[in-house]
C-alpha atoms as a PDB file:
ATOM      1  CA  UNK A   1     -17.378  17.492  15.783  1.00  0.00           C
ATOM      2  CA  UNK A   2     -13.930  16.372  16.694  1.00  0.00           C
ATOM      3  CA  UNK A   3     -10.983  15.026  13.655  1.00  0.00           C
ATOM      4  CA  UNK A   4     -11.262  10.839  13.058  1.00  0.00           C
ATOM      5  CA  UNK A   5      -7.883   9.712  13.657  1.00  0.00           C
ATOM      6  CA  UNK A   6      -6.215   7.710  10.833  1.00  0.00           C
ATOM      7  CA  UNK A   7      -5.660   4.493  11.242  1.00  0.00           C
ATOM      8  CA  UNK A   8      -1.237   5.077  11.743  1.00  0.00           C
ATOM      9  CA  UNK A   9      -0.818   1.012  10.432  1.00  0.00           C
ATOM     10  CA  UNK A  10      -2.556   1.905   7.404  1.00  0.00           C
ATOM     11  CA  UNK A  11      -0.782   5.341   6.779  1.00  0.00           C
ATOM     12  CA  UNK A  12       2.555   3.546   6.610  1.00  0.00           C
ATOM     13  CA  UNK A  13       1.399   0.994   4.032  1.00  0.00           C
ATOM     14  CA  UNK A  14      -0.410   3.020   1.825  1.00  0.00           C
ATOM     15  CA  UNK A  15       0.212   6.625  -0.497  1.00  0.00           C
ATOM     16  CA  UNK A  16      -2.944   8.353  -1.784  1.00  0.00           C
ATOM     17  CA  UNK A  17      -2.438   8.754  -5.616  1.00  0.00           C
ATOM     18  CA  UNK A  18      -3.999  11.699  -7.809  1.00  0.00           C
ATOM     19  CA  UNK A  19      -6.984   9.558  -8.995  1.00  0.00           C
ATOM     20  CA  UNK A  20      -8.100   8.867  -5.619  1.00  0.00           C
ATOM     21  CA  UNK A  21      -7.095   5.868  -5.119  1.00  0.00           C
ATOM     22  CA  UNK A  22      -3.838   4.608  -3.218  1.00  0.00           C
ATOM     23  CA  UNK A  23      -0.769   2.795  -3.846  1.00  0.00           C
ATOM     24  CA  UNK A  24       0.894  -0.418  -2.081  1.00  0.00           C
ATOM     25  CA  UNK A  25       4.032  -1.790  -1.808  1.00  0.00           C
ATOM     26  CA  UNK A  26       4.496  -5.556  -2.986  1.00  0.00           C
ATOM     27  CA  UNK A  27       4.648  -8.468  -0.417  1.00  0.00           C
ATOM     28  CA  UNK A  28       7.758 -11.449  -0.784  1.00  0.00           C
ATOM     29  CA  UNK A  29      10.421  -9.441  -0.629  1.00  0.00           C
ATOM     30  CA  UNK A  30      11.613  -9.542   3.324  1.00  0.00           C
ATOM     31  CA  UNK A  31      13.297 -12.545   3.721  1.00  0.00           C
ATOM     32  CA  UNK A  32      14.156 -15.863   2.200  1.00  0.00           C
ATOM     33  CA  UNK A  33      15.420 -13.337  -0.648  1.00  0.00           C
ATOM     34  CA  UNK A  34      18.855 -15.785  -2.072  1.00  0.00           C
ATOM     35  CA  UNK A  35      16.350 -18.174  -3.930  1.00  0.00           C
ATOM     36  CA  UNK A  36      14.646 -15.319  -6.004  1.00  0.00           C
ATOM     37  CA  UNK A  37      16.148 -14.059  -8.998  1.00  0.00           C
ATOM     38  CA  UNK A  38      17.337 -11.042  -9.170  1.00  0.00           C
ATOM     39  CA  UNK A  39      14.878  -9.710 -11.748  1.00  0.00           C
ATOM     40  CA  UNK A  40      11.991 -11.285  -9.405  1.00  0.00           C
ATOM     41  CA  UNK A  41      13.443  -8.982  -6.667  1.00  0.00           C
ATOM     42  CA  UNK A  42      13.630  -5.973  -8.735  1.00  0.00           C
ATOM     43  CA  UNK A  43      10.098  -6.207 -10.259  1.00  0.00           C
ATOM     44  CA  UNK A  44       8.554  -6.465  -6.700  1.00  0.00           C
ATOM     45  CA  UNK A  45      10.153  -3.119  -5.731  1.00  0.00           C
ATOM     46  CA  UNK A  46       7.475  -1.596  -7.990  1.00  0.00           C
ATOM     47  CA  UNK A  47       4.242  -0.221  -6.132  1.00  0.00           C
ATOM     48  CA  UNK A  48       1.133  -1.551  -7.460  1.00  0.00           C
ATOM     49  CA  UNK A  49      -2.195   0.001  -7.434  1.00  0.00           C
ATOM     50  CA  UNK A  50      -5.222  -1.053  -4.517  1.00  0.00           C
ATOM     51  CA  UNK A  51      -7.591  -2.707  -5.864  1.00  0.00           C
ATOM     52  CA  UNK A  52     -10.906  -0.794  -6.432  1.00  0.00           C
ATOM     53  CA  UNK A  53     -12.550  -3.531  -3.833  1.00  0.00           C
ATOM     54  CA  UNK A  54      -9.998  -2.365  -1.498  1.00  0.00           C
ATOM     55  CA  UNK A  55     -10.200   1.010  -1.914  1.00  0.00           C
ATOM     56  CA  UNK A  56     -13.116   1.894  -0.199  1.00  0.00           C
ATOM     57  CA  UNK A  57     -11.809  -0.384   2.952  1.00  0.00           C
ATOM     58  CA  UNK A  58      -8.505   1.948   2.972  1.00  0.00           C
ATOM     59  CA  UNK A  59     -10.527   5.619   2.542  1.00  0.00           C
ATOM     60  CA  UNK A  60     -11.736   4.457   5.424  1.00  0.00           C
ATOM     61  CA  UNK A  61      -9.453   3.931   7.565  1.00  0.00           C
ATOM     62  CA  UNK A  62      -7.611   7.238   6.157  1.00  0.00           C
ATOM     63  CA  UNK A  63      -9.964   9.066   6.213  1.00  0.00           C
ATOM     64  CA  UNK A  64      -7.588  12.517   5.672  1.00  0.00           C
ATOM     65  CA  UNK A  65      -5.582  11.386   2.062  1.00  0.00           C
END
């Protein structure tokens, strides 16, 4: 049976992490960036955890990590 491909959008958004379930970066923090304080800024450089409803959508679409 031939390899699924991974889904190459998802594998540059996501990181698998050692509990099986993935990591995400944090959205608001490409433009419009001289109205946010600077501790705003700095707390959304943070990853944050997938949701467990959401996890099952990305093990799917990688299915390798």
């Amino acid at each position: 049976m031939p390899k699924i491909k991974s889904n190459r959008g998802a594998a540059k958004r996501f990181k698998p992490r050692l509990g099986g379930g993935f990591q995400r970066a944090q959205s608001h923090l490409n433009h419009i960036l001289t109205k946010k304080r600077t501790k705003r800024k700095r707390q959304l450089r943070s990853l944050e955890p997938v949701s467990s409803a959401d996890t099952r959508a990305v093990r799917r679409l990688l299915p390798y990590s």
